[in-house]
C-alpha atoms as a PDB file:
ATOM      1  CA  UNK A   1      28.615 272.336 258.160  1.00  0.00           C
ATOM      2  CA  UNK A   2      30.328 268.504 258.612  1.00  0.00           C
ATOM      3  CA  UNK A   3      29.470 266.195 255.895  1.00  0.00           C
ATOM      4  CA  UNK A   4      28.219 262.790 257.291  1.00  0.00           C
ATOM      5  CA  UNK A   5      29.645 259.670 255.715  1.00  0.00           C
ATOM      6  CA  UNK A   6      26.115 259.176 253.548  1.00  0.00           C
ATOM      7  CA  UNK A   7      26.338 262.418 252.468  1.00  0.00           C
ATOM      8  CA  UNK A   8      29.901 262.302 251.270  1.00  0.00           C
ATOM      9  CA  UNK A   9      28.439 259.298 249.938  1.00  0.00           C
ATOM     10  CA  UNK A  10      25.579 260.591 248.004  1.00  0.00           C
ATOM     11  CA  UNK A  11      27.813 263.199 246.602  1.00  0.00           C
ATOM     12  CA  UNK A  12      30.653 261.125 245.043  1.00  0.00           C
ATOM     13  CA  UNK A  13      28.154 259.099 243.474  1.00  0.00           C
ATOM     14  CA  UNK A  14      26.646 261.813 241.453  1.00  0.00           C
ATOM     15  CA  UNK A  15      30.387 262.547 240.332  1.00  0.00           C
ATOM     16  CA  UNK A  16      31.696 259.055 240.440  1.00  0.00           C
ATOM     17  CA  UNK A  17      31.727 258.873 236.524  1.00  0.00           C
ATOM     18  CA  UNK A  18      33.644 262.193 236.208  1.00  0.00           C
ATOM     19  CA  UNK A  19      35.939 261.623 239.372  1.00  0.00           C
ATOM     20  CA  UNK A  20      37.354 258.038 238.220  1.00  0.00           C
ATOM     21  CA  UNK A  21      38.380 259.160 234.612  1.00  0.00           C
ATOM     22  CA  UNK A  22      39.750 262.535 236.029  1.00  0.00           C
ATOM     23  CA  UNK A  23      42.259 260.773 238.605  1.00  0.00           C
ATOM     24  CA  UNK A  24      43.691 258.091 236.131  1.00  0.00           C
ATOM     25  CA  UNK A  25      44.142 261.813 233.858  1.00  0.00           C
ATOM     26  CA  UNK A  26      45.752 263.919 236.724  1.00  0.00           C
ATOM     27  CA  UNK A  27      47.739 260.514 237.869  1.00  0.00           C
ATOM     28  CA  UNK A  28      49.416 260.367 234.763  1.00  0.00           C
ATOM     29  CA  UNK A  29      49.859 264.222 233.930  1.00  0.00           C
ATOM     30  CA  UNK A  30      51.916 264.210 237.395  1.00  0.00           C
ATOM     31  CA  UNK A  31      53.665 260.936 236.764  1.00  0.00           C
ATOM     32  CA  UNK A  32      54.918 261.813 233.375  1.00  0.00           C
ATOM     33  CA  UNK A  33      56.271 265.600 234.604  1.00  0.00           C
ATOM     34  CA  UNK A  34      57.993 264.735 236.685  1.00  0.00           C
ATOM     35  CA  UNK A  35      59.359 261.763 235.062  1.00  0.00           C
ATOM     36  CA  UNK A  36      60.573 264.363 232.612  1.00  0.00           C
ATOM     37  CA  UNK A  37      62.122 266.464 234.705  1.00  0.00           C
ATOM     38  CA  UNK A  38      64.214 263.522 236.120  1.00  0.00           C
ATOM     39  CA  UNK A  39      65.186 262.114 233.590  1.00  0.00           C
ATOM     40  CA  UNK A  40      66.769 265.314 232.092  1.00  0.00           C
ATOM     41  CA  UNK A  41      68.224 265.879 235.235  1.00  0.00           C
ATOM     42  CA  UNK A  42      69.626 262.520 235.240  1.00  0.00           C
ATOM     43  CA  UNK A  43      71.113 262.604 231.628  1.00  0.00           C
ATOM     44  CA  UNK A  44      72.803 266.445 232.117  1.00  0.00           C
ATOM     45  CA  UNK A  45      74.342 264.777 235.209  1.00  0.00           C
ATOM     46  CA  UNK A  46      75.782 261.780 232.805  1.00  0.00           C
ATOM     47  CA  UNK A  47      77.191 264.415 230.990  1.00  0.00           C
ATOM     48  CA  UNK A  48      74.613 263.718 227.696  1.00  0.00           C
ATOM     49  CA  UNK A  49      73.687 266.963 225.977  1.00  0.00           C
ATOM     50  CA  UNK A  50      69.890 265.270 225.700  1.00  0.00           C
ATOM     51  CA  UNK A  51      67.792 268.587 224.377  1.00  0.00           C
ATOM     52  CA  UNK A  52      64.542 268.777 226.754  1.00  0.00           C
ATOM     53  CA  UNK A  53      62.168 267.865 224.288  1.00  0.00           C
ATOM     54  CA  UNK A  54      63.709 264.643 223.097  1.00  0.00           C
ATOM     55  CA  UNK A  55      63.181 263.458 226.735  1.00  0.00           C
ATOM     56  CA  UNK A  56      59.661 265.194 227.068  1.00  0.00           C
ATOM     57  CA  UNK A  57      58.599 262.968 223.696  1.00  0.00           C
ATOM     58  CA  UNK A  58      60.190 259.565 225.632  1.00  0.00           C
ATOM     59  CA  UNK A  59      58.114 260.092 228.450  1.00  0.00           C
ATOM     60  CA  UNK A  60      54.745 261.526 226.720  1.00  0.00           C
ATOM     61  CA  UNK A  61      55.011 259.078 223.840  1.00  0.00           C
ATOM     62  CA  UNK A  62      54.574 256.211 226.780  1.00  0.00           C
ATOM     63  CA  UNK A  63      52.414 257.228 228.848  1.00  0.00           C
ATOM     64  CA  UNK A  64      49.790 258.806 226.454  1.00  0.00           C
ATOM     65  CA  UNK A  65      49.486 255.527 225.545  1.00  0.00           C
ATOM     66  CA  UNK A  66      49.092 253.713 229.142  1.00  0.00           C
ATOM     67  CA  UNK A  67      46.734 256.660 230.355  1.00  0.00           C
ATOM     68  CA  UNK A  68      44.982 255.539 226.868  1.00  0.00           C
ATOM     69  CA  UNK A  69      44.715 251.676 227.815  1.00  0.00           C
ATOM     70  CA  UNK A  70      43.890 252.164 231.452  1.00  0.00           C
ATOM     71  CA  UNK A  71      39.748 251.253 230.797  1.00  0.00           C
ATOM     72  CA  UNK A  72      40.822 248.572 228.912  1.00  0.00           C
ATOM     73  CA  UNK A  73      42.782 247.243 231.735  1.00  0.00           C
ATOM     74  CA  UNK A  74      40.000 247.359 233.747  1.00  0.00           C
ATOM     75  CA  UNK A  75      37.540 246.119 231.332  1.00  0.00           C
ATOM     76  CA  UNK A  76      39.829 242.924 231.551  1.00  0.00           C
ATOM     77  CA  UNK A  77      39.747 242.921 235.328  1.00  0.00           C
ATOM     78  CA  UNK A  78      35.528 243.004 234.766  1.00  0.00           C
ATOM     79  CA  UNK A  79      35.877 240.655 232.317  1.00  0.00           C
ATOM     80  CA  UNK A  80      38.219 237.589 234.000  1.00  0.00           C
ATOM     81  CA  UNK A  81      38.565 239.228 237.782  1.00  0.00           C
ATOM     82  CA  UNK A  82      41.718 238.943 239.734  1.00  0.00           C
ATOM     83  CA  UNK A  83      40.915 239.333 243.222  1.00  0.00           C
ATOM     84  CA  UNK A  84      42.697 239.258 246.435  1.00  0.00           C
ATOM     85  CA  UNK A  85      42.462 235.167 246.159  1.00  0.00           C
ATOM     86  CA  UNK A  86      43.839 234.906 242.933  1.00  0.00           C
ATOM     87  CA  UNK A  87      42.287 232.322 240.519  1.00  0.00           C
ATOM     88  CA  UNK A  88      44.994 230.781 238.385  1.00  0.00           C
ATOM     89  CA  UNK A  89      43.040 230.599 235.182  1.00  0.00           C
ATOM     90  CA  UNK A  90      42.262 234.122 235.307  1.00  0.00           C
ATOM     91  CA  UNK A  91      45.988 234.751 236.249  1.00  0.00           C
ATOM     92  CA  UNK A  92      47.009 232.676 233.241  1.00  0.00           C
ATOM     93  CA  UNK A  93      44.434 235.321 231.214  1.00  0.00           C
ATOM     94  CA  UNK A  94      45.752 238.156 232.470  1.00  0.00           C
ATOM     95  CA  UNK A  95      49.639 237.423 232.184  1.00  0.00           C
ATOM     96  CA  UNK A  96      48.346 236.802 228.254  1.00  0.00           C
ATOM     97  CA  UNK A  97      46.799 239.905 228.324  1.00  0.00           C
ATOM     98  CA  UNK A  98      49.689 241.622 229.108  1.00  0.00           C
ATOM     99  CA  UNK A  99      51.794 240.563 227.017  1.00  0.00           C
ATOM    100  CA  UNK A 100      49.059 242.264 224.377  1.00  0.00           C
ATOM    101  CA  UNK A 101      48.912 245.054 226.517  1.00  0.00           C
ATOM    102  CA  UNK A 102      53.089 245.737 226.137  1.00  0.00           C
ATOM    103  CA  UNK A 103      53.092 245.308 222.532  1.00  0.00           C
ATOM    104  CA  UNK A 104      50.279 247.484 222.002  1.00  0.00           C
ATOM    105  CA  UNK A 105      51.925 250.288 224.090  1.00  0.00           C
ATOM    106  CA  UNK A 106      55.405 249.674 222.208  1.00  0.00           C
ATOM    107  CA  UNK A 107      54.179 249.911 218.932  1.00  0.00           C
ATOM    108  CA  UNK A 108      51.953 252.601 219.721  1.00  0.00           C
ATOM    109  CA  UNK A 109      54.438 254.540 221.730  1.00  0.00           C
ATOM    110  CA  UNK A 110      57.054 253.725 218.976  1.00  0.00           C
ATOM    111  CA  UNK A 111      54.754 255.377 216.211  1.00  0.00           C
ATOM    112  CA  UNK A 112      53.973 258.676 218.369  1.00  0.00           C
ATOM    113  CA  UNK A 113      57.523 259.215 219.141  1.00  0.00           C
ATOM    114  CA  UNK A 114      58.560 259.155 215.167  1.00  0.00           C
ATOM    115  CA  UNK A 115      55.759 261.090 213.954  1.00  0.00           C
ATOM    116  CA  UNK A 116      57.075 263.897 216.923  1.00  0.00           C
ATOM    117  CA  UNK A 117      60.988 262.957 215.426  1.00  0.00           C
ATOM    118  CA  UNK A 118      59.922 263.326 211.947  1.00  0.00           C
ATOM    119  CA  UNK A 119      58.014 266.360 212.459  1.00  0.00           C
ATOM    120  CA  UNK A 120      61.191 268.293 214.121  1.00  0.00           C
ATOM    121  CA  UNK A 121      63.299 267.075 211.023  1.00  0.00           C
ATOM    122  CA  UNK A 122      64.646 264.417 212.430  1.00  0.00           C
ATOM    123  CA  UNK A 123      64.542 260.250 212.861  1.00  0.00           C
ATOM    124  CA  UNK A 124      63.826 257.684 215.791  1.00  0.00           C
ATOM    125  CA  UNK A 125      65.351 254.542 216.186  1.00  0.00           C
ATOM    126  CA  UNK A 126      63.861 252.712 219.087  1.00  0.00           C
ATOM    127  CA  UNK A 127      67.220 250.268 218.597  1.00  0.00           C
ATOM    128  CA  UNK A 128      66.845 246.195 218.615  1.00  0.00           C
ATOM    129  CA  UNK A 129      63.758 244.990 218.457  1.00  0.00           C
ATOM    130  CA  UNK A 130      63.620 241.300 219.885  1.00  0.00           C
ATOM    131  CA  UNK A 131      66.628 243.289 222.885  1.00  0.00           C
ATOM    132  CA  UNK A 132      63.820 246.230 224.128  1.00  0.00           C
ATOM    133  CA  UNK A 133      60.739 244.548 223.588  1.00  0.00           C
ATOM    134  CA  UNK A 134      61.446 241.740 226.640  1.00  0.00           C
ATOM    135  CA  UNK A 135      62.693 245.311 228.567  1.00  0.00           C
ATOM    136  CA  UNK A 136      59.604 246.980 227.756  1.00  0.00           C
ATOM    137  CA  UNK A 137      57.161 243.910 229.399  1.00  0.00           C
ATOM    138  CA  UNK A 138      59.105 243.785 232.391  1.00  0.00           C
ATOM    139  CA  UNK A 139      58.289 247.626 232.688  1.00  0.00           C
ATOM    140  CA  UNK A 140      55.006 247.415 231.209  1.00  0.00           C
ATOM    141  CA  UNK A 141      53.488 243.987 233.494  1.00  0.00           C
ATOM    142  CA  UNK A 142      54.289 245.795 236.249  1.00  0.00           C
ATOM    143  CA  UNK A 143      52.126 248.916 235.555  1.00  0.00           C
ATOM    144  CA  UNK A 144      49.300 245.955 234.107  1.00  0.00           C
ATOM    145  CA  UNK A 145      49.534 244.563 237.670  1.00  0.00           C
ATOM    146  CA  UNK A 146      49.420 247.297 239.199  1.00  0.00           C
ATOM    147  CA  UNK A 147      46.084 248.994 237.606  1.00  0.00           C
ATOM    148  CA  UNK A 148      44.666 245.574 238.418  1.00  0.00           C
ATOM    149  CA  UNK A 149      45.718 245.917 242.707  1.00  0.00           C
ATOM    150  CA  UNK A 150      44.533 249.343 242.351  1.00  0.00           C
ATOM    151  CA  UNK A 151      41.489 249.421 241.081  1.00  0.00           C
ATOM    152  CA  UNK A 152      40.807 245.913 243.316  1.00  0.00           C
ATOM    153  CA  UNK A 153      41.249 247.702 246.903  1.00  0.00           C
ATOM    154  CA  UNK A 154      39.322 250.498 245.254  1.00  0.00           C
ATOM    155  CA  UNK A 155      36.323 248.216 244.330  1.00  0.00           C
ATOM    156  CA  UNK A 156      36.504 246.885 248.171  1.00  0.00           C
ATOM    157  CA  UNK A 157      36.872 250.224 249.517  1.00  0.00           C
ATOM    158  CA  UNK A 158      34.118 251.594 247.234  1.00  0.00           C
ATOM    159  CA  UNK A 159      31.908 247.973 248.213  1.00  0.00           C
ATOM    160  CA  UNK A 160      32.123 248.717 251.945  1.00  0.00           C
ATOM    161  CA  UNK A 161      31.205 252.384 252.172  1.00  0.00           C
ATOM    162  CA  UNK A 162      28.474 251.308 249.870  1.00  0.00           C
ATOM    163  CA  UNK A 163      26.712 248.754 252.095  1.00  0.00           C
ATOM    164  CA  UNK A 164      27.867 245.834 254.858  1.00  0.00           C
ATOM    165  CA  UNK A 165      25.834 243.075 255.129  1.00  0.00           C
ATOM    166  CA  UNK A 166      25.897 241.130 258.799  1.00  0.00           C
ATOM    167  CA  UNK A 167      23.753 237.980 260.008  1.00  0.00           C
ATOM    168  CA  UNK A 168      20.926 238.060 261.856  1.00  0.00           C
ATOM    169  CA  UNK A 169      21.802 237.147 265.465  1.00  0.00           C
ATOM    170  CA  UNK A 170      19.697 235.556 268.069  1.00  0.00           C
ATOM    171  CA  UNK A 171      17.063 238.238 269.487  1.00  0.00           C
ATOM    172  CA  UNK A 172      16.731 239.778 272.978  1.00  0.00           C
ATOM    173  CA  UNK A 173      13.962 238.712 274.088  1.00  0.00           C
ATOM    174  CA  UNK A 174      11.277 236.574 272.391  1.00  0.00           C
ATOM    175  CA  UNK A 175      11.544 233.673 269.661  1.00  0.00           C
ATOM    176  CA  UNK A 176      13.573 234.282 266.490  1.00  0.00           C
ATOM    177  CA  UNK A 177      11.824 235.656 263.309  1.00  0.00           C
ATOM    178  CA  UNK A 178      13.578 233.264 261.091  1.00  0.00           C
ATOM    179  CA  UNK A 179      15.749 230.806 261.768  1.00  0.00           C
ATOM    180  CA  UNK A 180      19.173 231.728 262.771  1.00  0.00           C
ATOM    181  CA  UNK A 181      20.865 228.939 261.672  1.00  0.00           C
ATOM    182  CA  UNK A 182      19.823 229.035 257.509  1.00  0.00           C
ATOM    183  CA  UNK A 183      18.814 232.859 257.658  1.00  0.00           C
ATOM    184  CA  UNK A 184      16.458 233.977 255.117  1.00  0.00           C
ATOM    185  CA  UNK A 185      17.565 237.157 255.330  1.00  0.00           C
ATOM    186  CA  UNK A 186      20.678 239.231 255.886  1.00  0.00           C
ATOM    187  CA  UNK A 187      21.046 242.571 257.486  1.00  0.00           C
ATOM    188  CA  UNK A 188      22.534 245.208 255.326  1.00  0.00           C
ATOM    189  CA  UNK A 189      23.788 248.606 256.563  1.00  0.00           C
ATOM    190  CA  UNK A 190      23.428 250.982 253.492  1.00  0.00           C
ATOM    191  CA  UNK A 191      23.766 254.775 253.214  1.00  0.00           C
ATOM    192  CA  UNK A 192      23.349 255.148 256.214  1.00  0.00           C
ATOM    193  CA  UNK A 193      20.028 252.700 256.495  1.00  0.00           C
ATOM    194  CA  UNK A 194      19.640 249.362 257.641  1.00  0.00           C
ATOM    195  CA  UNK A 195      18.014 247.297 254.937  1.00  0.00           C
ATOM    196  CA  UNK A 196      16.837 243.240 255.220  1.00  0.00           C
ATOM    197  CA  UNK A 197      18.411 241.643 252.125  1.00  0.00           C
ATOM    198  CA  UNK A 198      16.526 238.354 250.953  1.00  0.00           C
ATOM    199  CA  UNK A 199      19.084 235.115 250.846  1.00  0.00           C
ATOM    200  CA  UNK A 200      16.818 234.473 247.873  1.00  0.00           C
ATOM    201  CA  UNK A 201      18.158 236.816 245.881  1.00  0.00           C
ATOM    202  CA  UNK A 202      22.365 236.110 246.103  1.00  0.00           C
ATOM    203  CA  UNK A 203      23.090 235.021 242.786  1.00  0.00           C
ATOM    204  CA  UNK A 204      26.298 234.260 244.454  1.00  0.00           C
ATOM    205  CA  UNK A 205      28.856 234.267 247.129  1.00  0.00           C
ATOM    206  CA  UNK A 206      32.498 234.744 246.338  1.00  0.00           C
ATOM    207  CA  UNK A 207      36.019 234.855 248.655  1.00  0.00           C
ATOM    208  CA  UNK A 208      37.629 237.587 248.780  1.00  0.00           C
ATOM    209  CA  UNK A 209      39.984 237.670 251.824  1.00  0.00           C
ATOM    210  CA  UNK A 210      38.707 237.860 255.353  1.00  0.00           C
ATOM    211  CA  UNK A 211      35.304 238.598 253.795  1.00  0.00           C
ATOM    212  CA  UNK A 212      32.940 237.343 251.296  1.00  0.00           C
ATOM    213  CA  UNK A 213      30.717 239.055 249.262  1.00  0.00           C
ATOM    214  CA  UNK A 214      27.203 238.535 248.352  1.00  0.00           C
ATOM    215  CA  UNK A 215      26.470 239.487 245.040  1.00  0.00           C
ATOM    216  CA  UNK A 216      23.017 240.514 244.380  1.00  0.00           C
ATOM    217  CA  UNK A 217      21.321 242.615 241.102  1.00  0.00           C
ATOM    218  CA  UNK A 218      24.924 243.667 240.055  1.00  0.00           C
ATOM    219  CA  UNK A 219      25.850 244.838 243.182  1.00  0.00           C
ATOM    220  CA  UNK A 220      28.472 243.417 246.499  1.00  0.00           C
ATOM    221  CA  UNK A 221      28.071 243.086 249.868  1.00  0.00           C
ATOM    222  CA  UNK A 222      30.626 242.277 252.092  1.00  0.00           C
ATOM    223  CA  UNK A 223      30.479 240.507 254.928  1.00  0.00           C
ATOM    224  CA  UNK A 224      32.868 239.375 257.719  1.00  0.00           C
ATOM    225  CA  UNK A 225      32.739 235.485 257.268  1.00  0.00           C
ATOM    226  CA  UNK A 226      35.117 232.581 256.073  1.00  0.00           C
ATOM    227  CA  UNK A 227      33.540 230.070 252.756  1.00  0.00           C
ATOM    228  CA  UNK A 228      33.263 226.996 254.806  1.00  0.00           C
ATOM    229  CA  UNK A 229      31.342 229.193 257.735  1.00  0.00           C
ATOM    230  CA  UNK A 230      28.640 230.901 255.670  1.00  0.00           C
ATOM    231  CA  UNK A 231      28.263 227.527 253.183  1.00  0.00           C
ATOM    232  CA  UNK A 232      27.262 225.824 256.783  1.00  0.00           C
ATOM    233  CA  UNK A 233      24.598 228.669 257.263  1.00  0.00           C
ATOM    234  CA  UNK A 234      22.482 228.282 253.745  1.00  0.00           C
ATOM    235  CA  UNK A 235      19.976 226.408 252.496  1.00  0.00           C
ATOM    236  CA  UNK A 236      22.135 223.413 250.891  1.00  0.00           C
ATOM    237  CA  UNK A 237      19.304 222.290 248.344  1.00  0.00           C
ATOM    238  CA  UNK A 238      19.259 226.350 247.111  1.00  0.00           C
ATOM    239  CA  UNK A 239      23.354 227.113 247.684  1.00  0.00           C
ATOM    240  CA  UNK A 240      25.960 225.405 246.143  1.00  0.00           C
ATOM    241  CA  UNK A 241      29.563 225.300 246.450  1.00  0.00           C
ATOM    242  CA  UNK A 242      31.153 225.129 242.847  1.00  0.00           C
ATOM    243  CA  UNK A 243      34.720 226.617 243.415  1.00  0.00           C
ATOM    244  CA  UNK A 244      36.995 226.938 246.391  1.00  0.00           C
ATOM    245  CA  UNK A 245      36.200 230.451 246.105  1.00  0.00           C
ATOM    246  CA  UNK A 246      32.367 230.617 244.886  1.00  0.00           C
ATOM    247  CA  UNK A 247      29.158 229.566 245.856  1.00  0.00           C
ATOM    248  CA  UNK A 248      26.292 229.730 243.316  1.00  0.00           C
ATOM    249  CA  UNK A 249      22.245 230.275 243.917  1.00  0.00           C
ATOM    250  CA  UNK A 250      21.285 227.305 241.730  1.00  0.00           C
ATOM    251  CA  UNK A 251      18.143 229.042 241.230  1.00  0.00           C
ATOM    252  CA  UNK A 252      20.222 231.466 238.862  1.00  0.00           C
ATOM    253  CA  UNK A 253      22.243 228.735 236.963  1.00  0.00           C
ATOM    254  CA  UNK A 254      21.052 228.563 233.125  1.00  0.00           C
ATOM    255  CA  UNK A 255      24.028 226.321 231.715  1.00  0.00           C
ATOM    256  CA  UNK A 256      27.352 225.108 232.444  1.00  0.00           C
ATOM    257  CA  UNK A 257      29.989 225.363 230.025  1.00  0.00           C
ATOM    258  CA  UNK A 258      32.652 223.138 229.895  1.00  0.00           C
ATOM    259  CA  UNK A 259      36.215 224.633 229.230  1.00  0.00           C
ATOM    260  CA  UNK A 260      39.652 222.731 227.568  1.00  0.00           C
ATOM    261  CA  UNK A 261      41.311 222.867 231.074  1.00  0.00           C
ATOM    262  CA  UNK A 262      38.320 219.955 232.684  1.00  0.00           C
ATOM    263  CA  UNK A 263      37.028 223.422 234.698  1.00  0.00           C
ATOM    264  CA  UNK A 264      33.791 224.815 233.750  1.00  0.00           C
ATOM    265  CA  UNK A 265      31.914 227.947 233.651  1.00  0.00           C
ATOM    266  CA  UNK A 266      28.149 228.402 235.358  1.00  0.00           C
ATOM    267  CA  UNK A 267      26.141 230.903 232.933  1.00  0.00           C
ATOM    268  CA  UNK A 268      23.225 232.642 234.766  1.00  0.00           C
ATOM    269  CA  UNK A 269      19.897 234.018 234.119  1.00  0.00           C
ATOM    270  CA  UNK A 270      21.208 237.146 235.226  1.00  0.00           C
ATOM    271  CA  UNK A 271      24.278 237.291 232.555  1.00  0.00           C
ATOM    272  CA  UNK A 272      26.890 236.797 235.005  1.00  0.00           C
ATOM    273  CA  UNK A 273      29.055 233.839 235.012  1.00  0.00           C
ATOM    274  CA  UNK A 274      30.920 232.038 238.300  1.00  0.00           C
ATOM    275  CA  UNK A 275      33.451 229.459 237.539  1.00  0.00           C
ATOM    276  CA  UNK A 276      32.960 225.918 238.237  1.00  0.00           C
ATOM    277  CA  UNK A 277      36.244 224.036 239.288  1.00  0.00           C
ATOM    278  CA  UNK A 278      36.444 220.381 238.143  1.00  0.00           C
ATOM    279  CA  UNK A 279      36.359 219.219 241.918  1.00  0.00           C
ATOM    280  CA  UNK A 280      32.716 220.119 241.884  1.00  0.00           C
ATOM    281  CA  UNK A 281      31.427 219.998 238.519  1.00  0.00           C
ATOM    282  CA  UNK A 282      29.899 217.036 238.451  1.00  0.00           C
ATOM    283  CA  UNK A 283      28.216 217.421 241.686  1.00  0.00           C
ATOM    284  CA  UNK A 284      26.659 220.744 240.357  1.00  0.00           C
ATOM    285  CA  UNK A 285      25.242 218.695 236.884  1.00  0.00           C
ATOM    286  CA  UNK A 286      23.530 216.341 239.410  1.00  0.00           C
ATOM    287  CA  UNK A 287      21.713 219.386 241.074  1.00  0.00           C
ATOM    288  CA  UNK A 288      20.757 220.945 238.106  1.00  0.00           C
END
C-alpha cells in the first residue's frame, strides 16, 4: 500500500524527536570511519608507521566532541537565526560563537585524546598552541557553518511539507468574502487540508528568500511573495515594517529594547522577539 504525502507526514512526526538525534549520530559514526580509515591509509602511504589506534583516537577524540555540540549549535541558530538573508548582527553573533565553539572542541578533544594516550602508557602533545589553535577554527567554522545551512534548508523543507499558505484570490462568480486587497484571511494547505488562517493572528512576517513566512503560535508558513508585495496587502495601522527583513503584528509588541549598535529588539506577548533596525525604530515608538 503507497503512503500519501500526509501520511508520510503524520508518521515522521510521531518519530521526528527520535529521527533528528539519530541522523546527526549515524552522520558522524560514518564520517569519523571512514575518516579513519583514510587517514591510515594516507599515513602508511607517507611511509609513517602510525599504529591504527593512534589515528582512530585523532579522529574519535574530535568528533565525539562535535557530534556532542551539534544541539548547541542549533540552540544558537534558535536563539540569534541565520537565515537564507543573512542579518549581520546575528552573523557578527554567530562568528563569536564560533570561535567558543572551536575552543571548546580543542580543549575538549585535547583532554579525551590524553586520557586515551595516558591510558595505553603513553603521552600526547597536541604541539604549539597559539600555531594549531588558528588551524583548528578554520576547520572547526566551517563545520559551525555548516550545521547552521543544514539544519536551515531542513527547517524550510520541514516548513513546506508542513503547511503553504496562499492569498485569497478574486472568486468565480459572485462578490468577494473579504476584501482581496487587505485579506483577513490566508489560505493554508496543511496535511493534506485546506485551512483559513486569520491575518489577526501573524505575530510576524519575516524574508526568507523567494518566500516569506508567516509566523503564527510558534509555527511558519511559507508563502510565495516578495516584503514590499505582501506589506502593500495588510492592514498598515495593524502591520508594521520594522526591519528590511521583518514585519511585526503591533498587536503582539510588549516593549522595544534598545541595543549598543542604535538597532533595537521588539519583545512580544508571545515571548518571541523580531529585530527592529534603526531605519524604523522610531517610526515603530510612534505606533506603539
Amino acid at each position: 500500500m503507497r503512503l500519501s504525502s500526509t501520511d508520510l507526514l503524520q508518521r515522521y512526526q510521531r518519530w521526528r524527536q527520535i529521527a533528528e538525534p539519530v541522523f546527526w549520530i549515524v552522520l558522524y559514526l560514518l564520517q569519523t570511519s571512514l575518516n579513519c580509515w583514510i587517514s591510515w591509509i594516507d599515513r602508511q602511504r607517507a611511509g609513517l608507521a602510525t599504529p591504527f589506534w593512534e589515528v582512530a583516537v585523532w579522529e574519535w577524540s574530535s568528533n565525539l566532541v562535535l557530534l556532542a555540540l551539534v544541539p548547541l549549535v542549533i540552540l544558537a541558530n534558535q536563539l540569534r537565526p541565520l537565515h537564507l538573508v543573512f542579518q549581520r548582527q546575528n552573523l557578527r553573533w554567530h562568528l563569536a560563537a564560533s570561535l567558543v565553539y572551536s575552543l571548546v572542541h580543542v580543549l575538549a578533544m585535547v583532554a579525551l585524546r590524553k586520557l586515551a594516550y595516558w591510558s595505553a602508557g603513553s603521552d600526547y602533545d597536541f604541539g604549539n598552541w597559539w600555531r594549531e589553535l588558528p588551524y583548528e577554527y578554520v576547520k572547526d567554522v566551517r563545520t559551525y557553518f555548516s550545521i547552521l545551512l543544514f539544519t536551515g534548508f531542513y527547517q524550510l523543507l520541514l516548513m513546506r511539507w508542513q503547511g503553504e499558505a496562499t492569498l485569497l484570490g478574486e472568486p468565480d462568480e459572485g462578490p468577494a468574502v473579504e476584501p482581496v486587497q487587505q485579506p483577513e484571511r490566508f489560505l493554508v494547505r496543511k496535511l493534506g487540508k485546506d485551512f483559513l488562517l486569520p491575518a489577526v493572528d501573524i505575530e510576524w512576517i519575516q524574508a526568507w528568500g523567494n518566500y516569506v513566512n508567516l509566523h503564527v503560535r510558534g509555527h511558519d508558513y511559507p508563502l510565495r511573495s516578495t516584503m514590499a508585495a505582501i506589506e502593500r496587502r495588510l492592514d498598515g495601522k495593524r502591520f508594521v515594517r520594522v526591519h528590511r527583513s521583518y514585519i511585526v503584528n503591533l498587536a503582539f509588541v510588549q516593549s522595544i529594547v534598545p541595543l549598543e549598535s542604535g538597532d533595537a529588539r521588539a519583545v512580544l506577548s508571545t515571548g518571541g522577539e523580531v529585530p527592529v533596525s534603526r531605519r524604523y525604530r522610531d517610526a515603530l515608538k510612534s505606533m506603539c
